[in-house]
C-alpha atoms as a PDB file:
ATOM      1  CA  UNK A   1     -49.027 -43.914 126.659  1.00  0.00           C
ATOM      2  CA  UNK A   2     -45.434 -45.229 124.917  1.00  0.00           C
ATOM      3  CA  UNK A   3     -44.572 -43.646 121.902  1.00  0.00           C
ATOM      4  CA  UNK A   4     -43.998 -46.033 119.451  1.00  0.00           C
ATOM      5  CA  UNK A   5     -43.399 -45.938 115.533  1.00  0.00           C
ATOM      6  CA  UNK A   6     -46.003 -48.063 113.472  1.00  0.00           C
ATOM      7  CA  UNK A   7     -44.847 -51.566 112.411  1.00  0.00           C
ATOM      8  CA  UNK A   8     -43.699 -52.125 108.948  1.00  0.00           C
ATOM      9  CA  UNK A   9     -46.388 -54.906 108.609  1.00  0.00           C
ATOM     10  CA  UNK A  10     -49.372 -52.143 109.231  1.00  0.00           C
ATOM     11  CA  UNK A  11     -47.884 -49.282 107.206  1.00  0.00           C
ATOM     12  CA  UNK A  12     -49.445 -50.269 103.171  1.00  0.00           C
ATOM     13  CA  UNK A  13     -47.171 -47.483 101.550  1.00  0.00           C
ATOM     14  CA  UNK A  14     -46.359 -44.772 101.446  1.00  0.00           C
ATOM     15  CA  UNK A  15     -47.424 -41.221 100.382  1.00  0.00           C
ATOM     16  CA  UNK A  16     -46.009 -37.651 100.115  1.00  0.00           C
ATOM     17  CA  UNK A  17     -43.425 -38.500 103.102  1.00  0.00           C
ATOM     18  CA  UNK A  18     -47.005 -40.117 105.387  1.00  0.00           C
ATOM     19  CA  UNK A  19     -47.646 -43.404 106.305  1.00  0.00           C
ATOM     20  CA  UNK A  20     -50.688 -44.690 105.013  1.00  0.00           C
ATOM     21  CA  UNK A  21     -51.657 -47.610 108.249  1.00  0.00           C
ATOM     22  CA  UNK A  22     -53.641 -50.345 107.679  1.00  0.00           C
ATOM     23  CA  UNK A  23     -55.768 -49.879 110.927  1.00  0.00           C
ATOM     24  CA  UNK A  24     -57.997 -47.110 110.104  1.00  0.00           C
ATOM     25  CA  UNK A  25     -56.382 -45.834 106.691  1.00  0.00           C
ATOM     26  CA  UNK A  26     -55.360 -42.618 108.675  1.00  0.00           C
ATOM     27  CA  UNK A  27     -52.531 -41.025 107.855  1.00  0.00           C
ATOM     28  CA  UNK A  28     -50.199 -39.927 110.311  1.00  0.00           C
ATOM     29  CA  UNK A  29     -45.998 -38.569 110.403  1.00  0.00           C
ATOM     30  CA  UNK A  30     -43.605 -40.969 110.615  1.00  0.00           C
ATOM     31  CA  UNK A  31     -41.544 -38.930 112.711  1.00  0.00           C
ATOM     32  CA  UNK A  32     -44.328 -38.358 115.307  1.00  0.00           C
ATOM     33  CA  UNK A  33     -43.566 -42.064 115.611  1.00  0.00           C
ATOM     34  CA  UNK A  34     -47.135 -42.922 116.912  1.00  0.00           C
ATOM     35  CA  UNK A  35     -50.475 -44.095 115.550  1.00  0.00           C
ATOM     36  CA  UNK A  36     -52.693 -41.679 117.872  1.00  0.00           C
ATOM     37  CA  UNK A  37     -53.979 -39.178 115.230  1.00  0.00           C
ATOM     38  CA  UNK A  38     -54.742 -36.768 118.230  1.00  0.00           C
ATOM     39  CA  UNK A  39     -51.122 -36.984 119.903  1.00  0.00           C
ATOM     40  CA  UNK A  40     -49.665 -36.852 116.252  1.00  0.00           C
ATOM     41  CA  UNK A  41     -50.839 -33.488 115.001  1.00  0.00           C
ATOM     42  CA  UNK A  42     -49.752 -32.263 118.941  1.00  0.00           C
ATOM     43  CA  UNK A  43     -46.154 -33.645 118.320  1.00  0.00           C
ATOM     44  CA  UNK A  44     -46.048 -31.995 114.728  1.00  0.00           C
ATOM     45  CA  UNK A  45     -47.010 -28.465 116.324  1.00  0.00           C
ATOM     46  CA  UNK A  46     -45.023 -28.247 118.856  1.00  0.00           C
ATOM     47  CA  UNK A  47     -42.259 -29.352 116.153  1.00  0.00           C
ATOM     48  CA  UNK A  48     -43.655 -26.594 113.895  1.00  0.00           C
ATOM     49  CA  UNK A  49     -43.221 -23.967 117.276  1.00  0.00           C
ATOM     50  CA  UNK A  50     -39.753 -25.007 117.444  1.00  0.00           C
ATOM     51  CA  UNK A  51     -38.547 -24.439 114.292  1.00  0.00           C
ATOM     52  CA  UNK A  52     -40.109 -20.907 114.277  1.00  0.00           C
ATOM     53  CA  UNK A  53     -38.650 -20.386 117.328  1.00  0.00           C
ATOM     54  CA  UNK A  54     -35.049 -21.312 116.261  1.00  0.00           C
ATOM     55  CA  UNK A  55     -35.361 -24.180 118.497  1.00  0.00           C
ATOM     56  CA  UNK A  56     -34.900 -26.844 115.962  1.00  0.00           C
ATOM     57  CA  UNK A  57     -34.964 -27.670 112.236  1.00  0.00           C
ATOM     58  CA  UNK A  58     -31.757 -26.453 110.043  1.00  0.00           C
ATOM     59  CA  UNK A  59     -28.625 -26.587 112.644  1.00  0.00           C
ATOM     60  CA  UNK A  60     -28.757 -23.011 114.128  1.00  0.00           C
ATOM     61  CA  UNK A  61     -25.333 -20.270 114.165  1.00  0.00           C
ATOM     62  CA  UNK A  62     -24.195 -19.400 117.458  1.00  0.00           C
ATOM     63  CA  UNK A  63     -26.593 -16.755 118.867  1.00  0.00           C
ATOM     64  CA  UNK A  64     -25.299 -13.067 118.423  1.00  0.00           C
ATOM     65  CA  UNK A  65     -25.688 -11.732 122.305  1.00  0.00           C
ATOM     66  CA  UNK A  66     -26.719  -7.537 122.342  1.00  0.00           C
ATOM     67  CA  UNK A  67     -23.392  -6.459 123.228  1.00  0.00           C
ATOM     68  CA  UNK A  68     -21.830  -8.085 120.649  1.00  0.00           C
ATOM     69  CA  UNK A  69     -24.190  -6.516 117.751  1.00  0.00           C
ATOM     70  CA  UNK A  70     -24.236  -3.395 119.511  1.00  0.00           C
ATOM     71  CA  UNK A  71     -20.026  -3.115 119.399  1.00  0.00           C
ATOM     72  CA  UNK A  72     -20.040  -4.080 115.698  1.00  0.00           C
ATOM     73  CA  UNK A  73     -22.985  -1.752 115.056  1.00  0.00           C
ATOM     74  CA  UNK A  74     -21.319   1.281 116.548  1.00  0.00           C
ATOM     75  CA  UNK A  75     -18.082   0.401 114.732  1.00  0.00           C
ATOM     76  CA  UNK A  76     -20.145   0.228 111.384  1.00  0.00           C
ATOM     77  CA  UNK A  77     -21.787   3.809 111.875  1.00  0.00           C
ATOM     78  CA  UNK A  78     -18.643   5.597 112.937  1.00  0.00           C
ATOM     79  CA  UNK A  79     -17.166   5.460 110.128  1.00  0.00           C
ATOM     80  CA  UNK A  80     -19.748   7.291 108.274  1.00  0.00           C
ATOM     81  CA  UNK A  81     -22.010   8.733 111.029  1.00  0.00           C
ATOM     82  CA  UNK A  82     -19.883  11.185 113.483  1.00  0.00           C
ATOM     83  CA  UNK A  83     -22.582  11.211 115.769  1.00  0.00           C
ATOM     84  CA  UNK A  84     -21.953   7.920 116.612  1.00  0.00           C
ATOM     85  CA  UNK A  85     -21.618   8.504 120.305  1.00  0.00           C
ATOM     86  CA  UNK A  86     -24.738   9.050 120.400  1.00  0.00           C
ATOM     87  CA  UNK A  87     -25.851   5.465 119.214  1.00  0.00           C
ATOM     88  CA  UNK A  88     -23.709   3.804 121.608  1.00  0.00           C
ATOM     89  CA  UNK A  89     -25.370   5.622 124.600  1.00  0.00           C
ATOM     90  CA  UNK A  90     -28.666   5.071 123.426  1.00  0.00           C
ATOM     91  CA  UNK A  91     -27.891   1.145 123.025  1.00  0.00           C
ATOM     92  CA  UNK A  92     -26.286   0.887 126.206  1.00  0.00           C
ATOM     93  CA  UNK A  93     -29.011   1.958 127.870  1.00  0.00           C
ATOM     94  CA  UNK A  94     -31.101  -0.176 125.911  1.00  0.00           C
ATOM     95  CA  UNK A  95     -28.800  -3.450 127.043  1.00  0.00           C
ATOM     96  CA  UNK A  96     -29.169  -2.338 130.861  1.00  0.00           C
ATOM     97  CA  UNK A  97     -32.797  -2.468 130.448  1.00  0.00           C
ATOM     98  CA  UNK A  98     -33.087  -6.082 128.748  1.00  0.00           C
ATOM     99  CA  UNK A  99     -30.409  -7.581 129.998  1.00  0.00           C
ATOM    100  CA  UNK A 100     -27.291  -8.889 127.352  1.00  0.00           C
ATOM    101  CA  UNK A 101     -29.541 -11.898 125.921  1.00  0.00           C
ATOM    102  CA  UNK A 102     -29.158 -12.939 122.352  1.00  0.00           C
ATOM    103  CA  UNK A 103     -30.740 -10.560 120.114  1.00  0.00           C
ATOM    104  CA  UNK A 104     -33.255 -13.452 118.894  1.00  0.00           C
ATOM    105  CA  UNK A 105     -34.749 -13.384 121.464  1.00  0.00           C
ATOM    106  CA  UNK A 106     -35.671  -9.777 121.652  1.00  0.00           C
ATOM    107  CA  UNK A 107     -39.437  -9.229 120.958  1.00  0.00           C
ATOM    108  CA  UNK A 108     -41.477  -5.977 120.374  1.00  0.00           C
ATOM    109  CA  UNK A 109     -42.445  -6.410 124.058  1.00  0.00           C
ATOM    110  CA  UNK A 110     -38.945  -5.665 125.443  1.00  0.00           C
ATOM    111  CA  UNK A 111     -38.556  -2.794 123.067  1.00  0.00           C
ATOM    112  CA  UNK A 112     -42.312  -1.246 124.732  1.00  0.00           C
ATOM    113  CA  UNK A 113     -41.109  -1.967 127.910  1.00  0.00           C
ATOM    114  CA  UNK A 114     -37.567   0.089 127.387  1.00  0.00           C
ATOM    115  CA  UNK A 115     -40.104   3.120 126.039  1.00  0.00           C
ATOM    116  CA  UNK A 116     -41.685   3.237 128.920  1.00  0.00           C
ATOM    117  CA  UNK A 117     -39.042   2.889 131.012  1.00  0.00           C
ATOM    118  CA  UNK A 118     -37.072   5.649 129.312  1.00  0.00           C
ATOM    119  CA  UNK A 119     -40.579   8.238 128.531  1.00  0.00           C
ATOM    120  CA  UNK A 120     -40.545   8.606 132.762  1.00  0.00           C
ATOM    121  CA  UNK A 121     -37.183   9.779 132.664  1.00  0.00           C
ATOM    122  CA  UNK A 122     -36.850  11.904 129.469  1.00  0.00           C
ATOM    123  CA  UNK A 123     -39.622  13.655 126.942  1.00  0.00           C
ATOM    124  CA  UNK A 124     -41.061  11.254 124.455  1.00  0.00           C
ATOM    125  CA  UNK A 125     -39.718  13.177 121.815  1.00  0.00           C
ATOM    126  CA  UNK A 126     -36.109  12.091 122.727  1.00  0.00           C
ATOM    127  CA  UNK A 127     -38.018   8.647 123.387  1.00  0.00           C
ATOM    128  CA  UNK A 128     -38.455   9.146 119.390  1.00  0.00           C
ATOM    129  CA  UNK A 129     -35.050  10.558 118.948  1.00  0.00           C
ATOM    130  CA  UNK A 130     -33.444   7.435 120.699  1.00  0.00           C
ATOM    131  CA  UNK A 131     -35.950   4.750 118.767  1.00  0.00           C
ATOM    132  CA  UNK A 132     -35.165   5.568 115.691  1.00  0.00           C
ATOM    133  CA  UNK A 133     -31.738   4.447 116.732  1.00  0.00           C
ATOM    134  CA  UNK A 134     -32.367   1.232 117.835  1.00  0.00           C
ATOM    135  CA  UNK A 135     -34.443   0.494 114.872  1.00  0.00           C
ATOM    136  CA  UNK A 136     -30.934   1.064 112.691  1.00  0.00           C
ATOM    137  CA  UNK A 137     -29.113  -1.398 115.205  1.00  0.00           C
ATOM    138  CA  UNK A 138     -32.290  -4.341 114.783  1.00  0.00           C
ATOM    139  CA  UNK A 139     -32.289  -3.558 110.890  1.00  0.00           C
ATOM    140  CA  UNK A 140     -28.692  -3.857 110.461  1.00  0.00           C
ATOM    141  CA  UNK A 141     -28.925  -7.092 112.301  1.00  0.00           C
ATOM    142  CA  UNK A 142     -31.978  -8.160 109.819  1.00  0.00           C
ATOM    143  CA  UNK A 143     -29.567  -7.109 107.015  1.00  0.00           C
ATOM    144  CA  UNK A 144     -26.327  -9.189 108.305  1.00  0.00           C
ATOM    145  CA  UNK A 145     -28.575 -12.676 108.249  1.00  0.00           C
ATOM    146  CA  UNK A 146     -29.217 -12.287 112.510  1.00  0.00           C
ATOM    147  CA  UNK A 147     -32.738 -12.009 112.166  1.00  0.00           C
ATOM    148  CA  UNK A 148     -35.289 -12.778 110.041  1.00  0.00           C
ATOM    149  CA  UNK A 149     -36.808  -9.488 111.123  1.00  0.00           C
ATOM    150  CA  UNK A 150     -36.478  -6.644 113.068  1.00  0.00           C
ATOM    151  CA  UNK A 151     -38.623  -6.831 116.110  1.00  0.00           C
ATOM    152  CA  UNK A 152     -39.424  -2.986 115.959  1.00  0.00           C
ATOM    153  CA  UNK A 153     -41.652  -3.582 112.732  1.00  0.00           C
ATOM    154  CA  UNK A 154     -45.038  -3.502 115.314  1.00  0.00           C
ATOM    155  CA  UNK A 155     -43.404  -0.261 117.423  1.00  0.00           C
ATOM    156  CA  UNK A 156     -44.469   2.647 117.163  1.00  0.00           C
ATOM    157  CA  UNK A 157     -43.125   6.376 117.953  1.00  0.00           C
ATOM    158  CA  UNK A 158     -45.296   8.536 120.782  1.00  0.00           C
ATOM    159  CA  UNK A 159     -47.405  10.595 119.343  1.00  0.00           C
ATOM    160  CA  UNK A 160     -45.606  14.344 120.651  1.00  0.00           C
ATOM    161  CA  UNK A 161     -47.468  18.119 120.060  1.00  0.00           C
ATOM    162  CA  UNK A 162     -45.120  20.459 117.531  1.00  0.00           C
ATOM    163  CA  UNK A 163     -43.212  22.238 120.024  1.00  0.00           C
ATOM    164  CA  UNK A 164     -42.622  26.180 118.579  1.00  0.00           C
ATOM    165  CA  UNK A 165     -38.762  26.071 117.254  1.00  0.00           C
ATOM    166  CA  UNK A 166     -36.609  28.317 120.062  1.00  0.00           C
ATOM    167  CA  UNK A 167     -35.251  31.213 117.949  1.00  0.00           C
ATOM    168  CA  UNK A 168     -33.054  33.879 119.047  1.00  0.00           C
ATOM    169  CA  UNK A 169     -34.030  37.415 119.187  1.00  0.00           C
ATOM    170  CA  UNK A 170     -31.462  40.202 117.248  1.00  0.00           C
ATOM    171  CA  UNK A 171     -30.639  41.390 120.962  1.00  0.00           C
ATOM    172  CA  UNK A 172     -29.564  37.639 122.160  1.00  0.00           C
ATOM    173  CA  UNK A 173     -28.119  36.825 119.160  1.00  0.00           C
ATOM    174  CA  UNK A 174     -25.460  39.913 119.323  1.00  0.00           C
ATOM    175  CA  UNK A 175     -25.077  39.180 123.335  1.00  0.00           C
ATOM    176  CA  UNK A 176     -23.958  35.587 122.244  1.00  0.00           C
ATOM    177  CA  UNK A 177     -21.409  37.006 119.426  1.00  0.00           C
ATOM    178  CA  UNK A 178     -20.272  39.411 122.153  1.00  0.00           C
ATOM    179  CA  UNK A 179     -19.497  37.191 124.711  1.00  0.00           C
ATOM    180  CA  UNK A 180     -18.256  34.039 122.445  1.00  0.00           C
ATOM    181  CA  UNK A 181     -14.471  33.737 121.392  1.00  0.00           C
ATOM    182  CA  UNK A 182     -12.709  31.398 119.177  1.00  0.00           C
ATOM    183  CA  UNK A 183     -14.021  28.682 117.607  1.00  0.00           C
ATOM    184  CA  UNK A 184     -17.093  29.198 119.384  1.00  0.00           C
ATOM    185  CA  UNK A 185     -17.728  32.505 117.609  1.00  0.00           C
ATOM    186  CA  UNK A 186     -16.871  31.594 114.278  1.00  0.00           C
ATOM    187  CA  UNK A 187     -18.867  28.502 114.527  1.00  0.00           C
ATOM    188  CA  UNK A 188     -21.674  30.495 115.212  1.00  0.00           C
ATOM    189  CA  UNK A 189     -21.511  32.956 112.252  1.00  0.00           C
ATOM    190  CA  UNK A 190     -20.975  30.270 110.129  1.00  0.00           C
ATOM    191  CA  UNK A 191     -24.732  28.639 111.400  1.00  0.00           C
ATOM    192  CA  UNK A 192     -26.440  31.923 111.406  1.00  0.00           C
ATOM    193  CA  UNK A 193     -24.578  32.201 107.472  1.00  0.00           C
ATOM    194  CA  UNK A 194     -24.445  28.859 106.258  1.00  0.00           C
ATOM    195  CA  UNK A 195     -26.814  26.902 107.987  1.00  0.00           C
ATOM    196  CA  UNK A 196     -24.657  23.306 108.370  1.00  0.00           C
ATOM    197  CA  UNK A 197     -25.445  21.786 111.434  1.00  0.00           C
ATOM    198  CA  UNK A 198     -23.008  21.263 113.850  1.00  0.00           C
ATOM    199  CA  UNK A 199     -21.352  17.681 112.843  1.00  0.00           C
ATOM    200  CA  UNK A 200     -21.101  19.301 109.176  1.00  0.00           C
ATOM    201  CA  UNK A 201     -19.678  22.297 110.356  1.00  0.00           C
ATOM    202  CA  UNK A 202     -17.123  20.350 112.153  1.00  0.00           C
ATOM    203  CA  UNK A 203     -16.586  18.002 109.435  1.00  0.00           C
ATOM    204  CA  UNK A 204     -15.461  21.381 107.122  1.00  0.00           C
ATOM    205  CA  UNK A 205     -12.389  21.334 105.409  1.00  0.00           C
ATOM    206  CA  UNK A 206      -9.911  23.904 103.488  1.00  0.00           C
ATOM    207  CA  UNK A 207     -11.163  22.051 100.137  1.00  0.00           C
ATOM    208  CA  UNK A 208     -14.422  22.736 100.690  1.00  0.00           C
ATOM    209  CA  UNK A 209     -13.651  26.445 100.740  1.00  0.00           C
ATOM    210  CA  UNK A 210     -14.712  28.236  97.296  1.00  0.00           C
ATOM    211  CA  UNK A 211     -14.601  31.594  96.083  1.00  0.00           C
ATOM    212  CA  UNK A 212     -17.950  32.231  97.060  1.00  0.00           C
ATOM    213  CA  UNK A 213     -19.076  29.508  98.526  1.00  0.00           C
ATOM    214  CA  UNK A 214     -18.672  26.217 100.877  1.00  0.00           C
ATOM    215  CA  UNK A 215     -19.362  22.502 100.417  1.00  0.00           C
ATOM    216  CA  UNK A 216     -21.141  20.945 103.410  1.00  0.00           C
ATOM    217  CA  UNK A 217     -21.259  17.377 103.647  1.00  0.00           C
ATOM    218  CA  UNK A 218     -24.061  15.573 105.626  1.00  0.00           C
ATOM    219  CA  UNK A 219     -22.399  13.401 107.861  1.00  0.00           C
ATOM    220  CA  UNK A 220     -24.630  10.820 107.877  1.00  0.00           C
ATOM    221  CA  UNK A 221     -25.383  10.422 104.577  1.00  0.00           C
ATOM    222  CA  UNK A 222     -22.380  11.788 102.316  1.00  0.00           C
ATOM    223  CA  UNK A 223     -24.297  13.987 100.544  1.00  0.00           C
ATOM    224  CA  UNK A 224     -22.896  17.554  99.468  1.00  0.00           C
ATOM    225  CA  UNK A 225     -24.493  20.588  99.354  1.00  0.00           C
ATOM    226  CA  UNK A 226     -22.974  23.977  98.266  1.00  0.00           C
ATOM    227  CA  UNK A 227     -24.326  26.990  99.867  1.00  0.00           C
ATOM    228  CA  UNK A 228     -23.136  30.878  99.615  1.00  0.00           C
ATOM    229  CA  UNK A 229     -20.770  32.117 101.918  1.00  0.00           C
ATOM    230  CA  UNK A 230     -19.672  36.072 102.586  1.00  0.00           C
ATOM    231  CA  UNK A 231     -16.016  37.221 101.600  1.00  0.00           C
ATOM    232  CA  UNK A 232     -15.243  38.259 105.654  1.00  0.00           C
ATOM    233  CA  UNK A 233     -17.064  34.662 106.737  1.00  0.00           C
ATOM    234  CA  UNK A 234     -14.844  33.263 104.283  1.00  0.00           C
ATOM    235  CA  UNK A 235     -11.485  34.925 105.109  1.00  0.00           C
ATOM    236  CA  UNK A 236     -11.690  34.226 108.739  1.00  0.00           C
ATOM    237  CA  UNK A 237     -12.468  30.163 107.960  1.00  0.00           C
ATOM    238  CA  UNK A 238      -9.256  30.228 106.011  1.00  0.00           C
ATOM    239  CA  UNK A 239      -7.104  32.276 108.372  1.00  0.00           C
ATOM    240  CA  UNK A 240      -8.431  29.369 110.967  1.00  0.00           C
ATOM    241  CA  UNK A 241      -7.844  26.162 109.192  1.00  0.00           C
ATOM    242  CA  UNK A 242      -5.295  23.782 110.437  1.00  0.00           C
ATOM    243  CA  UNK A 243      -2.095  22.900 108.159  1.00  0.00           C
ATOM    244  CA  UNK A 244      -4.165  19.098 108.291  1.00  0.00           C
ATOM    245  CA  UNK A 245      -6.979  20.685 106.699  1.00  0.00           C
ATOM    246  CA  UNK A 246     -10.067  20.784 109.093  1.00  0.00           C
ATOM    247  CA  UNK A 247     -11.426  24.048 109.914  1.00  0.00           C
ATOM    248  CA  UNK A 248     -11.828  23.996 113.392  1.00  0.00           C
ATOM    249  CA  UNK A 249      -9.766  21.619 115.528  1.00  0.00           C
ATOM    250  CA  UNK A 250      -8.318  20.925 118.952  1.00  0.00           C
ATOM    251  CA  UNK A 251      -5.232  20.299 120.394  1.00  0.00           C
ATOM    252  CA  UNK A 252      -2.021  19.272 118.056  1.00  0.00           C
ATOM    253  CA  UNK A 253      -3.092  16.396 115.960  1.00  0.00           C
ATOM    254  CA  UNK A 254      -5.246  18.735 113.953  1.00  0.00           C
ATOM    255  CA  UNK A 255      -8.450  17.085 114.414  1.00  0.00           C
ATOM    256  CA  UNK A 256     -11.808  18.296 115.028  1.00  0.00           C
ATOM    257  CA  UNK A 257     -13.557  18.402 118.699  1.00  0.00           C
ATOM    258  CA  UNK A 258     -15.933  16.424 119.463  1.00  0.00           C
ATOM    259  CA  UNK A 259     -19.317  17.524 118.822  1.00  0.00           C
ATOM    260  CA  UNK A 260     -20.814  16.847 122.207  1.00  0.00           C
ATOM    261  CA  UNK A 261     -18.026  18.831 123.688  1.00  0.00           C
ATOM    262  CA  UNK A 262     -18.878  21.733 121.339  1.00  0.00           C
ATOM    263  CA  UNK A 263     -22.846  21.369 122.417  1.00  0.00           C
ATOM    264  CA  UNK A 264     -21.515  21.853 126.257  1.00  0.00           C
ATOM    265  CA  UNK A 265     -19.702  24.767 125.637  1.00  0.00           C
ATOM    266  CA  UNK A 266     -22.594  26.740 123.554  1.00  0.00           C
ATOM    267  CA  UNK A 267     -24.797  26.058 126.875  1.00  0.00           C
ATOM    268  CA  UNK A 268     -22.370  26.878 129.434  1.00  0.00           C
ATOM    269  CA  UNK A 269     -21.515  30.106 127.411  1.00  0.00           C
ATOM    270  CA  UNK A 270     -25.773  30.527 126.861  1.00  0.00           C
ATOM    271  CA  UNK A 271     -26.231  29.781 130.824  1.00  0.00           C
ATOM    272  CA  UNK A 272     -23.412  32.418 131.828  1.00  0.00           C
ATOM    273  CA  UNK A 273     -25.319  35.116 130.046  1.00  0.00           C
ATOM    274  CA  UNK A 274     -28.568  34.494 131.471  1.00  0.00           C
ATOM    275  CA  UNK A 275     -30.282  32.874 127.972  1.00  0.00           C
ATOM    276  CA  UNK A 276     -31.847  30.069 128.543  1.00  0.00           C
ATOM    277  CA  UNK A 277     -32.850  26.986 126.017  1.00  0.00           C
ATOM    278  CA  UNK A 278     -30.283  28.255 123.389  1.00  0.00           C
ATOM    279  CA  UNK A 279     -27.684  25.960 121.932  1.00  0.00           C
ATOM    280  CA  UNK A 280     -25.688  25.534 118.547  1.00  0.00           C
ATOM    281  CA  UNK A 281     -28.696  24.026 116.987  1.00  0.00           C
ATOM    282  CA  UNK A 282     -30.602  27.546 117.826  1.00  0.00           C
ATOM    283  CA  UNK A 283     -28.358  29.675 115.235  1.00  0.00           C
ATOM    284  CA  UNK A 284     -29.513  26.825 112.795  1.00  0.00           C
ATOM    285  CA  UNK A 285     -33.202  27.624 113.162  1.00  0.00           C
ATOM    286  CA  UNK A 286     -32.475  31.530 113.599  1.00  0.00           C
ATOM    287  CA  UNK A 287     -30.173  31.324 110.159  1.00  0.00           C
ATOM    288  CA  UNK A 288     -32.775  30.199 108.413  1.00  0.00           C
ATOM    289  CA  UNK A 289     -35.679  32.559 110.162  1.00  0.00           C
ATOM    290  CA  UNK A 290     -33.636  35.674 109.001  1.00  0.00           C
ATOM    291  CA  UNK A 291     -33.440  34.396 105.571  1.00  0.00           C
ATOM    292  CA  UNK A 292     -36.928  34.001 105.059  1.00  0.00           C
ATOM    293  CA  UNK A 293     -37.858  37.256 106.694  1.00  0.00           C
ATOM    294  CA  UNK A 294     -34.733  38.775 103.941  1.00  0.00           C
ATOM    295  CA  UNK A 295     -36.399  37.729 101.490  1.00  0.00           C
ATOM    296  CA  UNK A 296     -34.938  34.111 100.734  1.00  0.00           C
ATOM    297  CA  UNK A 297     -37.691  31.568  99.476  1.00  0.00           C
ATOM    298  CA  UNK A 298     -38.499  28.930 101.563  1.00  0.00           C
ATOM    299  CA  UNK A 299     -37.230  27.003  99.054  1.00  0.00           C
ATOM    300  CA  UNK A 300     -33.588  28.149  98.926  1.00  0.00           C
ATOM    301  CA  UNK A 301     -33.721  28.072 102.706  1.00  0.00           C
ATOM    302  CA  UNK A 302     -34.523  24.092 102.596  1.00  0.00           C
ATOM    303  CA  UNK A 303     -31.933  23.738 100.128  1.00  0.00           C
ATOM    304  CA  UNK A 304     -29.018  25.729 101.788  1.00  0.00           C
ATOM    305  CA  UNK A 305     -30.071  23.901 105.317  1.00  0.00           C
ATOM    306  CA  UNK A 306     -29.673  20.609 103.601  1.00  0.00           C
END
């Protein structure tokens, strides 16, 4: 059947942007350009589909592929987020998986199938660990006009058991001070102390030195805590601070290691002794066990871990 507009001689007027036909009084779209009531209301859905779709209606931007939101993402969050590295891993892997397509037309089903993919290879706590970072990337977009919204909204994180926190015993906790050197040993006292964790610890600077105690900033966030700190912990941190100003650095430019590098070292050094599932973030969780069982309310111990 031809699709063909209704003459002017059978349209009587017209009404709220619908012709009004003289055959029938039915009132069907103009812009459907046919009489056929049926074939009409098919042409105005599809329409309708189309414009939800980003297929037509207002003249579209130029789609935003993955790997372009994904490079501006990462460059967004490293300038307040030192973990960073972290993110771009996470959505590189994500990109393999899907494929570089524009990011509109990502849907809650590619996201599943990227958790499943990933929960055969890893635990689905780091499943967790990893979504949580692509829901920043799909909000950002949401928030810089690429989406309408974030296709994540229906995902949900694996449901995981509490796993019992890995704390180190008074006999593995001296073997580790024993056998660690440099920065490696001071960074540990100052966890076991001070609690920061290990991009805040990293982030420390001769400013943030007090009398009698530190400032730790959360990386992530910006927020400062101060926390108590003892006179020999306090001494050595000065002795080692750079004439830039960070506490703990590497090589001549006077800034800090990378934290991943740091991470590898604490389980080489853990793995050498015999210890096994210890790493910087264990002195964290031990810091704050001995606290409690000092004495320290659980209070104070949230509030000095941040």
């Amino acid at each position: 059947m031809a699709l063909t507009g209704p003459r002017s001689s059978d349209v009587e007027h017209l009404r709220d942007g619908r012709a009004v036909l003289k055959s029938g009084k039915q009132h069907h779209r103009l812009s459907t350009r046919t009489a056929n009531r049926a074939l009409a209301q098919a042409l105005a859905e599809k329409h309708h589909i189309a414009v939800l779709e980003g297929r037509a209606g207002l003249r579209q931007a130029k789609p935003v592929l993955l790997s372009v939101h994904i490079t501006a993402y990462v460059a967004h969050t490293a300038k307040t987020n030192r973990s960073s590295y972290k993110d771009q891993a996470v959505l590189d892997r994500l990109r393999d998986s899907m494929g570089d397509r524009p990011i509109a037309e990502i849907s809650a089903f590619h996201i599943e199938r990227w958790k499943r993919e990933r929960a055969d290879i890893v635990s689905r706590s780091t499943v967790n660990r990893e979504l949580n970072i692509v829901r920043g990337c799909f909000s950002r977009a949401v928030d810089w006009g690429h989406l309408s919204a974030s296709p994540l909204r229906t995902v949900r994180s694996y449901r995981v058991d509490d796993a019992r926190l890995r704390v180190c015993s008074p006999e593995e906790k001296k073997t580790i001070l024993d056998a660690a050197t440099g920065d490696l040993r001071l960074l540990a006292r100052l966890t076991l102390e001070s609690l920061p964790r290990l991009s805040e610890a990293l982030n420390l600077r001769r400013d943030d030195i007090g009398p009698a105690s530190i400032t730790i900033v959360r990386s992530k966030s910006g927020k400062a805590r101060r926390v108590p700190v003892t006179p020999e912990l306090r001494a050595d941190l000065l002795t080692r601070c750079h004439a830039k100003g960070f506490i703990f650095v590497v090589g001549n430019e006077g800034q800090p290691p990378q934290a991943a590098a740091i991470c590898v070292a604490f389980a080489r050094l853990a793995s050498s002794l015999g210890l096994n599932g210890i790493a910087h973030h264990t002195f964290r969780h031990t810091g704050a066990t001995v606290m409690v069982a000092n004495g320290v309310s659980l209070r104070a111990d949230q509030v000095i871990g941040g």
